[in-house]
N, C-alpha and C. Protein backbone atom coordinates (compact mmCIF):
# COMPACT_ATOMS: atom_id res chain seq x y z
N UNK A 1 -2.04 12.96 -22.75
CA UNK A 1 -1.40 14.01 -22.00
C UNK A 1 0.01 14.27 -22.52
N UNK A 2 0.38 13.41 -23.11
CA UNK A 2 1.89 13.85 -23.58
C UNK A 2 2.09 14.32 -24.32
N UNK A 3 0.83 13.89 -25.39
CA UNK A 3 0.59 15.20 -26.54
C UNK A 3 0.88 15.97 -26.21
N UNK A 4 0.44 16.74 -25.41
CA UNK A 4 -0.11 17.96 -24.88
C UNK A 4 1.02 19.05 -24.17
N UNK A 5 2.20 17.59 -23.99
CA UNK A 5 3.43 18.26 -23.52
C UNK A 5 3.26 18.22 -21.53
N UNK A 6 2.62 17.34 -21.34
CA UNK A 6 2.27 17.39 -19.54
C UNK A 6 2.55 16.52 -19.30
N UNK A 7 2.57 15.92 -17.82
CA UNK A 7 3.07 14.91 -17.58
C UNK A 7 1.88 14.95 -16.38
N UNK A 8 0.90 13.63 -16.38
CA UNK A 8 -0.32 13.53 -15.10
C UNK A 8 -0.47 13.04 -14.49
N UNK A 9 0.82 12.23 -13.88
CA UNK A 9 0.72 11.09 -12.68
C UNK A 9 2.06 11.64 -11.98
N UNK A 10 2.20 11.50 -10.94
CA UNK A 10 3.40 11.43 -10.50
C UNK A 10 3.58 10.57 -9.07
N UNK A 11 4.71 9.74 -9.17
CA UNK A 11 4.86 8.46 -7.74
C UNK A 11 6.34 8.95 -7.36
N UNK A 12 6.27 8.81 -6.20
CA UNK A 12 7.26 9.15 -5.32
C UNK A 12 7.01 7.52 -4.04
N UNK A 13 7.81 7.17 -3.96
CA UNK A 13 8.17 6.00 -3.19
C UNK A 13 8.26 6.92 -1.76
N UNK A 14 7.80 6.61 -0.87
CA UNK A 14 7.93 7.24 0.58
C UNK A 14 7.79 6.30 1.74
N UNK A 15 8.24 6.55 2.72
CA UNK A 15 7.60 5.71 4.23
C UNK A 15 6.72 6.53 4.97
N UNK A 16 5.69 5.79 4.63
CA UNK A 16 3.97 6.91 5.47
C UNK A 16 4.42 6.79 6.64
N UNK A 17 5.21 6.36 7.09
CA UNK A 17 5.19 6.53 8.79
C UNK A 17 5.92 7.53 9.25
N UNK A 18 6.75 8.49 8.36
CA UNK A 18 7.36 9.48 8.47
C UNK A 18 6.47 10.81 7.97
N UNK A 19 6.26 11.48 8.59
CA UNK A 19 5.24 12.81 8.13
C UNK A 19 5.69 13.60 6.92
N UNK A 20 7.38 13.66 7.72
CA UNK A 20 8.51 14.76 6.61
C UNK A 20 8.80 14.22 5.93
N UNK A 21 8.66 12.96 5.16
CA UNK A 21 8.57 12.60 3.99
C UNK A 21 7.68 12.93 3.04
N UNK A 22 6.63 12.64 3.62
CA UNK A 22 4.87 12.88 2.98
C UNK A 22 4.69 14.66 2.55
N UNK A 23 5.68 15.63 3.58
CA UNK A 23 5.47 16.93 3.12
C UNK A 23 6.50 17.17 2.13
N UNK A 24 7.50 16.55 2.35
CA UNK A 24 8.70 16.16 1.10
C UNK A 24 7.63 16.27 -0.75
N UNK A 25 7.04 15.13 -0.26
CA UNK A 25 6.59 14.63 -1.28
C UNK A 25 5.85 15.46 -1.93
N UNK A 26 5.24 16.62 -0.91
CA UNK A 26 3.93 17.34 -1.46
C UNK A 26 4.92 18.82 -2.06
N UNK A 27 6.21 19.25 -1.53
CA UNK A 27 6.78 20.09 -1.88
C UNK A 27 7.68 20.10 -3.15
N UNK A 28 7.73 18.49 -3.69
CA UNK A 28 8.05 18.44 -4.82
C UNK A 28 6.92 18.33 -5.51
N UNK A 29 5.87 17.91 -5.52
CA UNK A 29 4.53 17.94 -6.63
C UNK A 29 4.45 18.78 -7.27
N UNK A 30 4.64 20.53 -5.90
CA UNK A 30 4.43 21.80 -5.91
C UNK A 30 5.22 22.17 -7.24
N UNK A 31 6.49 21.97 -7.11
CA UNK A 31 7.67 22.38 -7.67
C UNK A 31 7.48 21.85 -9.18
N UNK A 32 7.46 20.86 -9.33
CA UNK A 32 7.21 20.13 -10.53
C UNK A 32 5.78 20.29 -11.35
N UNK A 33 4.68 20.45 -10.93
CA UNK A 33 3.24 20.94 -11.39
C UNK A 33 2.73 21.78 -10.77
N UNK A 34 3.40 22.60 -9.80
CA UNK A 34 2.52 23.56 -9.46
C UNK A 34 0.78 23.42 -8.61
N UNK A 35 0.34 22.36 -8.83
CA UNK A 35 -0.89 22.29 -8.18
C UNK A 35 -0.93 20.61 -8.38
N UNK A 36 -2.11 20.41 -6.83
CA UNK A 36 -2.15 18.48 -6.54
C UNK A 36 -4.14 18.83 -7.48
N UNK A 37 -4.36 18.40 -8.32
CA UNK A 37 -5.68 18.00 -8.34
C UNK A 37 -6.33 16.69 -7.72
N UNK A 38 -5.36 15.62 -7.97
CA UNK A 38 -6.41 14.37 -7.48
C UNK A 38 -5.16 13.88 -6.37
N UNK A 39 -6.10 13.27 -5.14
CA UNK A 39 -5.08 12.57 -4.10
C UNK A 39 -5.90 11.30 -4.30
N UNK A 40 -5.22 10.21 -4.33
CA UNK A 40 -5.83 8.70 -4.41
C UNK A 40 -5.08 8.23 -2.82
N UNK A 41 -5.51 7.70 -1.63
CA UNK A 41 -4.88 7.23 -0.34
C UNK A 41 -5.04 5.47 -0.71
N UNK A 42 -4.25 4.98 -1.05
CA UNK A 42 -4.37 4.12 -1.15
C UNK A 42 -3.24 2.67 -0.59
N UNK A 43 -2.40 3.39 0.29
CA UNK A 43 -1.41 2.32 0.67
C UNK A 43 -2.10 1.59 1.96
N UNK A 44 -1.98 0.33 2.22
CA UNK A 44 -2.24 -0.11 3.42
C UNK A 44 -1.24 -1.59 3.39
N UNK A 45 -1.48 -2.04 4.75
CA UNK A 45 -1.06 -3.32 5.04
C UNK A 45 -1.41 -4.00 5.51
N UNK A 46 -1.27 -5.39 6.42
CA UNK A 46 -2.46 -6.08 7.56
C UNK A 46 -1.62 -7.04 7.99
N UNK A 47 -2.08 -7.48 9.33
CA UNK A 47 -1.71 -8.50 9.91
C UNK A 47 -2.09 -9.46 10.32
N UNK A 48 -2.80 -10.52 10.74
CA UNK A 48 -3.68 -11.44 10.66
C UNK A 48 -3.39 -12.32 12.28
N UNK A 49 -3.73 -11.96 13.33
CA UNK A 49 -3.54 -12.80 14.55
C UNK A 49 -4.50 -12.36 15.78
N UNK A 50 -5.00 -13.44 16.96
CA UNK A 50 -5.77 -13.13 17.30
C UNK A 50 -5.57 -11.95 18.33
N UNK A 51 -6.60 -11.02 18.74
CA UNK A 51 -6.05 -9.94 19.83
C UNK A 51 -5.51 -10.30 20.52
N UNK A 52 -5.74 -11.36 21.51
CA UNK A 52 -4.28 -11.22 22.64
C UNK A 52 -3.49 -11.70 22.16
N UNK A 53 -3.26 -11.91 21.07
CA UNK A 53 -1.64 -12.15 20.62
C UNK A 53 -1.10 -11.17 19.23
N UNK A 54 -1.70 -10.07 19.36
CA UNK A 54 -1.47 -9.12 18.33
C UNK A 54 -0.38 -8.85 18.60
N UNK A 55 0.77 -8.67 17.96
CA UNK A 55 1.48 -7.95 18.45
C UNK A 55 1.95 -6.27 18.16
N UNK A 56 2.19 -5.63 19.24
CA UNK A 56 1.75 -4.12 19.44
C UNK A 56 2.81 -3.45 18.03
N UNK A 57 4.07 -3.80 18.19
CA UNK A 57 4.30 -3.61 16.92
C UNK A 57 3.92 -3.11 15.54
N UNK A 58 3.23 -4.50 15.28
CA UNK A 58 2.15 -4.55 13.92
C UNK A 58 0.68 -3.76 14.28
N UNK A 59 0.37 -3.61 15.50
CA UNK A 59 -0.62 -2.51 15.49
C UNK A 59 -0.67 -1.30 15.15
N UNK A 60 0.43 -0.89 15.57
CA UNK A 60 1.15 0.64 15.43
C UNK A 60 1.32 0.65 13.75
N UNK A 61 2.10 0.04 13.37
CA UNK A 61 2.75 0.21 11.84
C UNK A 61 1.41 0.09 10.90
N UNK A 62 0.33 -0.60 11.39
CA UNK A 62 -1.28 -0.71 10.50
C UNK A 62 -1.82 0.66 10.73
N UNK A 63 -1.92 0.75 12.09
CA UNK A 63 -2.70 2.11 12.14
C UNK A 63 -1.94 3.74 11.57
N UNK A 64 -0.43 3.35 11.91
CA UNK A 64 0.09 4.23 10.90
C UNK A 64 0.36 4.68 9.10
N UNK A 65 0.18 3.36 8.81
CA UNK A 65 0.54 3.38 7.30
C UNK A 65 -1.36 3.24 7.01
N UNK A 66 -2.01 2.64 7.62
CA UNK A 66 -3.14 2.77 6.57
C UNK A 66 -4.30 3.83 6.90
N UNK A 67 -3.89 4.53 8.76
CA UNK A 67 -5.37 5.39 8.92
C UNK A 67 -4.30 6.80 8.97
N UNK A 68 -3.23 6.82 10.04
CA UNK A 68 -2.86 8.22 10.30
C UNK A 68 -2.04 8.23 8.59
N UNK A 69 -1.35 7.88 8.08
CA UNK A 69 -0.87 8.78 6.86
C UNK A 69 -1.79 9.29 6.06
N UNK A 70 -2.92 8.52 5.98
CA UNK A 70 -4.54 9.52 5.04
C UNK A 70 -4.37 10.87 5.86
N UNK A 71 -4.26 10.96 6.97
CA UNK A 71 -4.39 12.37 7.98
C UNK A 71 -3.70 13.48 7.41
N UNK A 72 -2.27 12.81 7.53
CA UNK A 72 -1.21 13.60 6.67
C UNK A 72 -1.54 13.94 5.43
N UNK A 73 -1.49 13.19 4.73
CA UNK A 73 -1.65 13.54 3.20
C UNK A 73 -2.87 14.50 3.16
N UNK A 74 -3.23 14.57 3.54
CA UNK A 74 -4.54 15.95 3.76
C UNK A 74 -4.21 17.32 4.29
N UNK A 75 -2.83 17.47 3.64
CA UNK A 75 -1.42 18.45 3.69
C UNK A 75 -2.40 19.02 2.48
N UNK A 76 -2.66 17.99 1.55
CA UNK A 76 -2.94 18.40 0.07
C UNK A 76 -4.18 19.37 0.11
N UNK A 77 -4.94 19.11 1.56
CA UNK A 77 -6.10 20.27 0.70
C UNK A 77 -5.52 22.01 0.88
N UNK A 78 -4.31 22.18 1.69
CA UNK A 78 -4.27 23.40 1.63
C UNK A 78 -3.54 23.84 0.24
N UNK A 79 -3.35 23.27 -0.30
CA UNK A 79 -2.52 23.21 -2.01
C UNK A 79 -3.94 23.71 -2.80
N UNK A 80 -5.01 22.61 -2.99
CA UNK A 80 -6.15 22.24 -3.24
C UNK A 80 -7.09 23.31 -3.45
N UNK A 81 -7.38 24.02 -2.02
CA UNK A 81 -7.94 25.30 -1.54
C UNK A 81 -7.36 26.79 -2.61
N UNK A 82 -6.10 26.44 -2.77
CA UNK A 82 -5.43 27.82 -3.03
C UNK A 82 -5.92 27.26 -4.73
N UNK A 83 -5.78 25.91 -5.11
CA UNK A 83 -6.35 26.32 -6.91
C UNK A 83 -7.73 25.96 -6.81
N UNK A 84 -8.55 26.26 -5.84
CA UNK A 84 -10.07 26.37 -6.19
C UNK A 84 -10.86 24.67 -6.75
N UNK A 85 -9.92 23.96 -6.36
CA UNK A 85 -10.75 22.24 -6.72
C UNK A 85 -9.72 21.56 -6.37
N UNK A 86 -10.09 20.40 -5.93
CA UNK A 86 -9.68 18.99 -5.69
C UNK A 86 -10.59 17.71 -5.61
N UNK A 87 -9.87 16.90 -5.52
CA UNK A 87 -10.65 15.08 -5.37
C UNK A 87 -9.46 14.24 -4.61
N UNK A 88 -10.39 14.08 -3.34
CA UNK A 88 -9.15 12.89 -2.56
C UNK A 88 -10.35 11.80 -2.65
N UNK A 89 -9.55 10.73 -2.85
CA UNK A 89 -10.20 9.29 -2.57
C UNK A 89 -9.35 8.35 -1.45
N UNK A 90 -10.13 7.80 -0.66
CA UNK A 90 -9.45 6.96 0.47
C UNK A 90 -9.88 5.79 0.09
N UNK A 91 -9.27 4.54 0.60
CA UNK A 91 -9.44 3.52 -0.46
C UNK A 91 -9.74 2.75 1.00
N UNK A 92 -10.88 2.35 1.35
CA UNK A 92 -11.02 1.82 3.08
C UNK A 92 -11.29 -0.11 2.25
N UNK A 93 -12.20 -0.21 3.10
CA UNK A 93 -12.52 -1.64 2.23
C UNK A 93 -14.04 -2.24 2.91
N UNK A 94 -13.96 -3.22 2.72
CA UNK A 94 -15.48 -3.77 2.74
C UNK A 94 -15.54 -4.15 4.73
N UNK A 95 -14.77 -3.59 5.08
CA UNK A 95 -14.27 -4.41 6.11
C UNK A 95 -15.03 -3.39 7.09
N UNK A 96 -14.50 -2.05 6.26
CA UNK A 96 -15.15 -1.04 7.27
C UNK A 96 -16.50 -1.44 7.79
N UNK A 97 -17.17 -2.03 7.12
CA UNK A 97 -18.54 -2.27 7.44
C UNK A 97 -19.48 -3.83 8.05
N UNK A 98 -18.37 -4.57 7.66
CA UNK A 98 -18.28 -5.78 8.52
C UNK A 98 -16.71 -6.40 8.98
N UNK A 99 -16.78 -6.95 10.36
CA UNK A 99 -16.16 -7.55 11.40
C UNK A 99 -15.43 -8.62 10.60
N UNK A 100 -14.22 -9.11 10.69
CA UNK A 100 -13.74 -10.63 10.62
C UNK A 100 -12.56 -10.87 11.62
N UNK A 101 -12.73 -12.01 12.20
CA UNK A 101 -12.06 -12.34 13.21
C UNK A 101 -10.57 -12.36 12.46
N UNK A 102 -9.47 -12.01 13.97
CA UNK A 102 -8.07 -11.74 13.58
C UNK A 102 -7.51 -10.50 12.59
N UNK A 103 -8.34 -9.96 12.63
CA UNK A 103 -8.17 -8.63 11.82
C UNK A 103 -8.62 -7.47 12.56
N UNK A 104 -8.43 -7.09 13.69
CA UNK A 104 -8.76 -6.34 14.41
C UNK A 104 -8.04 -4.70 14.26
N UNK A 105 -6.84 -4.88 14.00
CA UNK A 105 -6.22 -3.36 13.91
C UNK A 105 -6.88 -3.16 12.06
N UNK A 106 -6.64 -4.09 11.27
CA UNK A 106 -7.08 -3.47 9.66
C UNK A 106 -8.47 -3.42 9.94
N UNK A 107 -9.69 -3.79 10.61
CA UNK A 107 -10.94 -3.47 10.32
C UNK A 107 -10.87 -2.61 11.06
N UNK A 108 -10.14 -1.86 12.23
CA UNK A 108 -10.53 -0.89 13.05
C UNK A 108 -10.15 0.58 11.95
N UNK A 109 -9.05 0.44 11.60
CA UNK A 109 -8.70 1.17 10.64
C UNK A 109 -9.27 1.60 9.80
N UNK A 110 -10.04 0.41 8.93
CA UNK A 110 -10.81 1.38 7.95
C UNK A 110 -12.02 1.73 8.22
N UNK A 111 -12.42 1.24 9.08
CA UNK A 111 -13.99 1.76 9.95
C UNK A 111 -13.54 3.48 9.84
N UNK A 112 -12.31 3.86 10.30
CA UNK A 112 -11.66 5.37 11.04
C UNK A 112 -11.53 5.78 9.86
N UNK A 113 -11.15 5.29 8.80
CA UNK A 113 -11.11 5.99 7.36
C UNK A 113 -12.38 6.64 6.61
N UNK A 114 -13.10 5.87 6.99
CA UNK A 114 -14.75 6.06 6.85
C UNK A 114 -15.46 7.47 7.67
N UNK A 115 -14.92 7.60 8.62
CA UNK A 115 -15.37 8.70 9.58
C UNK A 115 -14.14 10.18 9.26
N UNK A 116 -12.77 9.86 9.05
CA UNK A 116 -12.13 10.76 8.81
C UNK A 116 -12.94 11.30 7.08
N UNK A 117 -12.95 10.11 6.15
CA UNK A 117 -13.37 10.86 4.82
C UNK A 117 -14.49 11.44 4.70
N UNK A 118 -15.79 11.03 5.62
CA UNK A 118 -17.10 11.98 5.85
C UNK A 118 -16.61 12.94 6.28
N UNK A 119 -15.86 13.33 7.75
CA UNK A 119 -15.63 14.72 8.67
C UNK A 119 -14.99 15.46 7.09
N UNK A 120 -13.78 15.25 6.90
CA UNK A 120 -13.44 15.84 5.84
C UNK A 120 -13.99 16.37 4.92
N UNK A 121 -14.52 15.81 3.94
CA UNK A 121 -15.96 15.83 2.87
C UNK A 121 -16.79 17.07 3.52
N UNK A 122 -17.29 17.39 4.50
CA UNK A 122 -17.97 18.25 5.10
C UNK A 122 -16.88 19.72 5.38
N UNK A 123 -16.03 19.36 5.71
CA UNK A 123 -14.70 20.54 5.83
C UNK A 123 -14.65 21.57 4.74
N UNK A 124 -14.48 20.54 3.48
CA UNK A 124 -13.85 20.93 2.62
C UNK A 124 -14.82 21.46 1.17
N UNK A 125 -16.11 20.78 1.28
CA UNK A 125 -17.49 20.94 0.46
C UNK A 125 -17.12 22.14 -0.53
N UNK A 126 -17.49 23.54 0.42
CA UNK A 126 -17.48 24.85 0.04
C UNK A 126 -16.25 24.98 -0.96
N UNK A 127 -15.47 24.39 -1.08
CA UNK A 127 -13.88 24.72 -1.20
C UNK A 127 -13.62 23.98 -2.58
N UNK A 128 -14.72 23.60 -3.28
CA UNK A 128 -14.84 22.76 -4.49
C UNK A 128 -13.64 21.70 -4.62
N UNK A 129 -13.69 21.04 -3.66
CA UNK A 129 -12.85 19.27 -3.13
C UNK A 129 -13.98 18.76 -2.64
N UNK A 130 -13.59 17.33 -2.89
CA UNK A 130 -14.33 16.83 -2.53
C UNK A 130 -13.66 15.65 -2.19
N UNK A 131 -13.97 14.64 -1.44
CA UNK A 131 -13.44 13.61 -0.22
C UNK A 131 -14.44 12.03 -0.54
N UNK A 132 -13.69 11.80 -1.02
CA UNK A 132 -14.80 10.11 -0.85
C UNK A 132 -13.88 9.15 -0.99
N UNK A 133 -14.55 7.81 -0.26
CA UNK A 133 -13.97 6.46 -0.15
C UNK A 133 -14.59 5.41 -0.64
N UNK A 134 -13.75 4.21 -1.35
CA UNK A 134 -13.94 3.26 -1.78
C UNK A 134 -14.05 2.13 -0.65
N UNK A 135 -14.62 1.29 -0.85
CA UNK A 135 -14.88 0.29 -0.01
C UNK A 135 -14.63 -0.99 -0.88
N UNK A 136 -13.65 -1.64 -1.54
CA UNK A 136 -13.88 -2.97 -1.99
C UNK A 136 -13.79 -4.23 -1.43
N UNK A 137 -14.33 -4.95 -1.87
CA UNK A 137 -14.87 -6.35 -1.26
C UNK A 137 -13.23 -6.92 -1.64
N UNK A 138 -13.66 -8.52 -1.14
CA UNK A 138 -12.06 -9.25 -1.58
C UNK A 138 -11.09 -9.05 -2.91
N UNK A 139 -9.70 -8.61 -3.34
CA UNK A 139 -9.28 -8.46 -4.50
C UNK A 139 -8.84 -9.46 -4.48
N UNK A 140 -8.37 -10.57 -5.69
CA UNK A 140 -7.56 -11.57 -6.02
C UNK A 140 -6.41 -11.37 -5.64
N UNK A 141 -5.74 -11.35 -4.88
CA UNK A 141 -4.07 -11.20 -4.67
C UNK A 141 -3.62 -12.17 -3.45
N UNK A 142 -2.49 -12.75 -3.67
CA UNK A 142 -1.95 -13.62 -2.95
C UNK A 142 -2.19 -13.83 -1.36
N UNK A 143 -2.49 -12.43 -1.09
CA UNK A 143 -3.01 -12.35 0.70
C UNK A 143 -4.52 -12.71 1.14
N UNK A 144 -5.12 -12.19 -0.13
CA UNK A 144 -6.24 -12.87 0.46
C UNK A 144 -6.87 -14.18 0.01
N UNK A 145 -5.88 -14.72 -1.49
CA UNK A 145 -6.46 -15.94 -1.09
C UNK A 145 -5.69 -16.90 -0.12
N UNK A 146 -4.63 -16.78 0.38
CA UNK A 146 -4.35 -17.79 1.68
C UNK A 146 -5.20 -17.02 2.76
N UNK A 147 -5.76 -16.02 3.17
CA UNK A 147 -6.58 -15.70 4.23
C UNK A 147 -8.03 -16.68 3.59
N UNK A 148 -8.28 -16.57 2.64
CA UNK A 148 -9.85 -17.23 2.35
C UNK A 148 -9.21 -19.04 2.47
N UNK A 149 -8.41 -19.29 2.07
CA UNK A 149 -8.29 -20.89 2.70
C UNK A 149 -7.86 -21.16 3.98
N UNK A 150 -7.26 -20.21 4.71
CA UNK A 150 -7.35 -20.72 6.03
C UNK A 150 -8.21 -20.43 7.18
N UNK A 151 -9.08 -19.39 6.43
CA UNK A 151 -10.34 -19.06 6.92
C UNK A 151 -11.19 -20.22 6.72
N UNK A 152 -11.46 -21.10 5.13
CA UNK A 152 -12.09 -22.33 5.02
C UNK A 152 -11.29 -23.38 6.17
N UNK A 153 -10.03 -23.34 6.45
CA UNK A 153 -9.62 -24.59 6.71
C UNK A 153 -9.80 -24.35 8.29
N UNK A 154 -9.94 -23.50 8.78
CA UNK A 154 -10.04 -22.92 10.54
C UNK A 154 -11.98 -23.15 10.77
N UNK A 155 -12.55 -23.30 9.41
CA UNK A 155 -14.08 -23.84 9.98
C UNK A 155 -14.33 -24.99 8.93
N UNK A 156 -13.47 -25.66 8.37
CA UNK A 156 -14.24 -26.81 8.74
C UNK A 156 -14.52 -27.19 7.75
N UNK A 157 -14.45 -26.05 6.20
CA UNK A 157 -15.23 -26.06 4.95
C UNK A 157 -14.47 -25.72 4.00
N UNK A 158 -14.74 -26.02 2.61
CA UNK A 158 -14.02 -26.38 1.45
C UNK A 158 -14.59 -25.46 0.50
């Protein structure tokens, strides 16, 4: 692409929990390329404690940064619409589809990611966008392997 004289990624550091950031973000894309082709949703976070001791806090800030900012960022299909194609991907996880204890606001979450990226997907069909989500199983990264050993060490097994 640089050949070419373009530039095809662009990151902007933001706080999803602020909306007018997120339209910030989409009004410079505008400015700078003129059109969003691909949206990747991929920020999330988690917290790990049992429901009655969740604290409401960390509920709010999960369900905001990993289900309602996908909402927002779906600013992008009216960009999308006007150049005749797009591709959003939501990045949910394996979770959506099975339960694990102490994870109650991140599995509720991406269960809702799952249902927002179908409703969507159906919205937007005609409009040559298209809407789909990833679901991955465990990634190697520091959070989940202390969740997988104290998940071993909370039953018992090695």
């Amino acid at each position: 692409m640089k050949e070419l004289g373009t530039r095809a990624v662009f990151y902007q550091g933001i706080n999803l929990e602020k909306p007018d950031e997120i339209h910030s973000m989409f009004e410079r894309i505008i400015k700078e390329f003129g059109k969003i082709d691909i949206l990747v949703n991929n920020a999330g976070i988690q917290h790990v404690a049992a429901i009655d001791e969740f604290p409401e806090d960390k509920w709010e800030q999960i369900l905001c940064i990993d289900l309602i900012a996908s909402f927002y960022t779906t600013y992008a299909i009216q960009i999308m619409k006007k150049n005749g194609f797009g591709r959003i991907v939501n990045i949910a996880s394996a979770y959506a589809y099975v339960a694990s204890p102490f994870k109650s606001a991140y599995v509720a979450v991406k269960y809702c990611i799952l249902g927002l990226t179908k409703t969507v997907a159906l919205e937007v069909a005609e409009n040559n966008i298209t809407v789909n989500a990833i679901c991955p199983g465990y990634v190697n990264i520091p959070l989940v392997r202390n969740q997988i050993a104290d998940t071993a060490k909370a039953r018992h097994i090695s």
